[in-house]
N, C-alpha and C. Protein backbone atom coordinates (compact mmCIF):
# COMPACT_ATOMS: atom_id res chain seq x y z
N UNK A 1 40.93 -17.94 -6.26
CA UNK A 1 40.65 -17.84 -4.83
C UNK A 1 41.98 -17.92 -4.09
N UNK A 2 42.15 -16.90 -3.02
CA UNK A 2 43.27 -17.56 -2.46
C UNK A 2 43.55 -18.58 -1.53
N UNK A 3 43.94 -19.19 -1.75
CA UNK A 3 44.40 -20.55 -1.07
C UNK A 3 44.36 -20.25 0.56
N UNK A 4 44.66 -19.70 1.05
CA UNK A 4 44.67 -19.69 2.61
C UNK A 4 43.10 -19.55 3.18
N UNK A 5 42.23 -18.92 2.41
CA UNK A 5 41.16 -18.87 2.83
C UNK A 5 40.62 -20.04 2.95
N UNK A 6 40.82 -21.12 1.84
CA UNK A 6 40.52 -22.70 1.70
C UNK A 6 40.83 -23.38 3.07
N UNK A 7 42.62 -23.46 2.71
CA UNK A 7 42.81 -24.07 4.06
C UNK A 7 42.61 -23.28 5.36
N UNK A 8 41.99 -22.14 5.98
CA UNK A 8 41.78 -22.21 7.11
C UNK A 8 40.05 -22.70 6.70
N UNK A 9 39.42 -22.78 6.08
CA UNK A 9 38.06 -23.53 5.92
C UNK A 9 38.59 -24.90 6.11
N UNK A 10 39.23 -25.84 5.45
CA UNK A 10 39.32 -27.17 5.59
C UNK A 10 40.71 -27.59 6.86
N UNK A 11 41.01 -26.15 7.35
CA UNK A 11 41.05 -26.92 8.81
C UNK A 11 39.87 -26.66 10.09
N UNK A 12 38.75 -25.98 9.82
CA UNK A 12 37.94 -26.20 10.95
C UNK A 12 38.21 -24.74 10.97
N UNK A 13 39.11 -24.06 10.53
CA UNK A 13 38.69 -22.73 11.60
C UNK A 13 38.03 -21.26 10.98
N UNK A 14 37.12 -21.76 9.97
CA UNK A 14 36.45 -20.34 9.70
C UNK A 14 35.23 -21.20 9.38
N UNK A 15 33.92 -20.95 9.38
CA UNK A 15 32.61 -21.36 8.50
C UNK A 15 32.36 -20.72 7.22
N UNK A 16 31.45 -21.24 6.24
CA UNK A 16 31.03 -20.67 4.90
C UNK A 16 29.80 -20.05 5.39
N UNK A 17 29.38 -19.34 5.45
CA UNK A 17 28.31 -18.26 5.45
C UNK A 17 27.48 -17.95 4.06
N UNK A 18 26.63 -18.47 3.74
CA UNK A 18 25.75 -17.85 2.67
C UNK A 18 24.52 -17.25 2.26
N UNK A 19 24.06 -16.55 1.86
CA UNK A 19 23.02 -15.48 1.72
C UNK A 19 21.99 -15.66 0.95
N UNK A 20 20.94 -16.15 1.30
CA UNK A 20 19.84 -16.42 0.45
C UNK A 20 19.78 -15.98 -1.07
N UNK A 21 19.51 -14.89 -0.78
CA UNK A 21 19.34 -13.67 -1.90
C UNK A 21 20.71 -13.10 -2.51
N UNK A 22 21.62 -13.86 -2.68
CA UNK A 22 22.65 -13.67 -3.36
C UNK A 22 22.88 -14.73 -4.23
N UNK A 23 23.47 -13.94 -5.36
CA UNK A 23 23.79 -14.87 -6.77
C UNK A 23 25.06 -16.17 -5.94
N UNK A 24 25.18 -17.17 -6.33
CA UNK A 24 26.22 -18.03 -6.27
C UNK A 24 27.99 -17.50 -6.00
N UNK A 25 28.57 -17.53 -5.36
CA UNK A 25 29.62 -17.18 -5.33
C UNK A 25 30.71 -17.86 -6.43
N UNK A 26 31.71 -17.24 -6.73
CA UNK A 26 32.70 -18.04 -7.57
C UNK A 26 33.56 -18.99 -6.92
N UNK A 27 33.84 -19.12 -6.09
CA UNK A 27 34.28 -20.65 -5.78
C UNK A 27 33.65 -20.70 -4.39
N UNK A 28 32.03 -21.38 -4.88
CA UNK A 28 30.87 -21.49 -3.49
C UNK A 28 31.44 -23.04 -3.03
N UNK A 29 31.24 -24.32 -4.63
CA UNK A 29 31.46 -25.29 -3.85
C UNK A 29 32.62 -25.91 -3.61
N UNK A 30 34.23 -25.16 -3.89
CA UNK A 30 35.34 -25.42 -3.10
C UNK A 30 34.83 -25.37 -2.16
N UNK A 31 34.59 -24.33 -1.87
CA UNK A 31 34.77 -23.64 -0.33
C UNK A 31 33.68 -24.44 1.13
N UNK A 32 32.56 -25.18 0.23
CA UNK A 32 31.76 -25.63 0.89
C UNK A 32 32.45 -27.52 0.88
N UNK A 33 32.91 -27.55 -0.03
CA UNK A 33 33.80 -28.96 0.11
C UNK A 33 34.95 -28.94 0.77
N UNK A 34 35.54 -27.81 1.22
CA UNK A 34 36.25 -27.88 2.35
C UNK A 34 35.81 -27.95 3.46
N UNK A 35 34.46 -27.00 3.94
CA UNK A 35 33.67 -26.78 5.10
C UNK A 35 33.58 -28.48 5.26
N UNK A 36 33.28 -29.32 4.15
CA UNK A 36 32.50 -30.71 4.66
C UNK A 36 33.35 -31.11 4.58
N UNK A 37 34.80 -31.01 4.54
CA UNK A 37 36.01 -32.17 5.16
C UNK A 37 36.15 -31.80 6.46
N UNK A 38 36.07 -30.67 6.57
CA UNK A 38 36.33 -30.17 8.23
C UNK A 38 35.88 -30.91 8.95
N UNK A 39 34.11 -30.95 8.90
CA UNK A 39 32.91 -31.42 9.35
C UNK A 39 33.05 -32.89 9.39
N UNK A 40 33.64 -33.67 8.72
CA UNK A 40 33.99 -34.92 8.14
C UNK A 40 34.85 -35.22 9.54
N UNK A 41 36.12 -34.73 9.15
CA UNK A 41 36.52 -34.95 10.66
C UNK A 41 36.93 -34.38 11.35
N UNK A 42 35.82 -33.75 12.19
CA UNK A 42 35.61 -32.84 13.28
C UNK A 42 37.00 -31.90 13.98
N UNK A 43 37.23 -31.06 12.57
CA UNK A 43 38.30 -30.14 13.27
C UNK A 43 37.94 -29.00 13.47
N UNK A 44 38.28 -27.84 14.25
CA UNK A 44 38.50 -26.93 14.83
C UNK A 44 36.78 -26.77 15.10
N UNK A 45 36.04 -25.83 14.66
CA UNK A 45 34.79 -25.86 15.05
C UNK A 45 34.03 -26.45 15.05
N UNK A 46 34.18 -27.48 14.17
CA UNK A 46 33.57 -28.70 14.25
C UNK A 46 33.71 -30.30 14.81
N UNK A 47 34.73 -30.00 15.93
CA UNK A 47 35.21 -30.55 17.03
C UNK A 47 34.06 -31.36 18.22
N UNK A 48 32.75 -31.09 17.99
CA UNK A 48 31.92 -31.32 18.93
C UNK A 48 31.32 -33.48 18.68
């Protein structure tokens, strides 16, 4: 995966988006364990 995609997820500024009806992505729960540090502490979109 490339790395920048991570860190702009675990700084707040992109969301993970996922699709019912789609197989698992290859790095689903990096990407969603970054989303929940963001979320953790409330950076960029998750600022509220």
């Amino acid at each position: 995966m490339h790395s920048s995609l991570k860190t702009t997820i675990r700084n707040g500024l992109a969301r993970v988006v996922l699709y019912e009806k789609r197989p698992k992505i290859k790095y689903q729960d990096e990407l969603l364990s970054a989303e929940k540090s963001a979320k953790e502490l409330r950076l960029g979109v998750w600022k509220k």
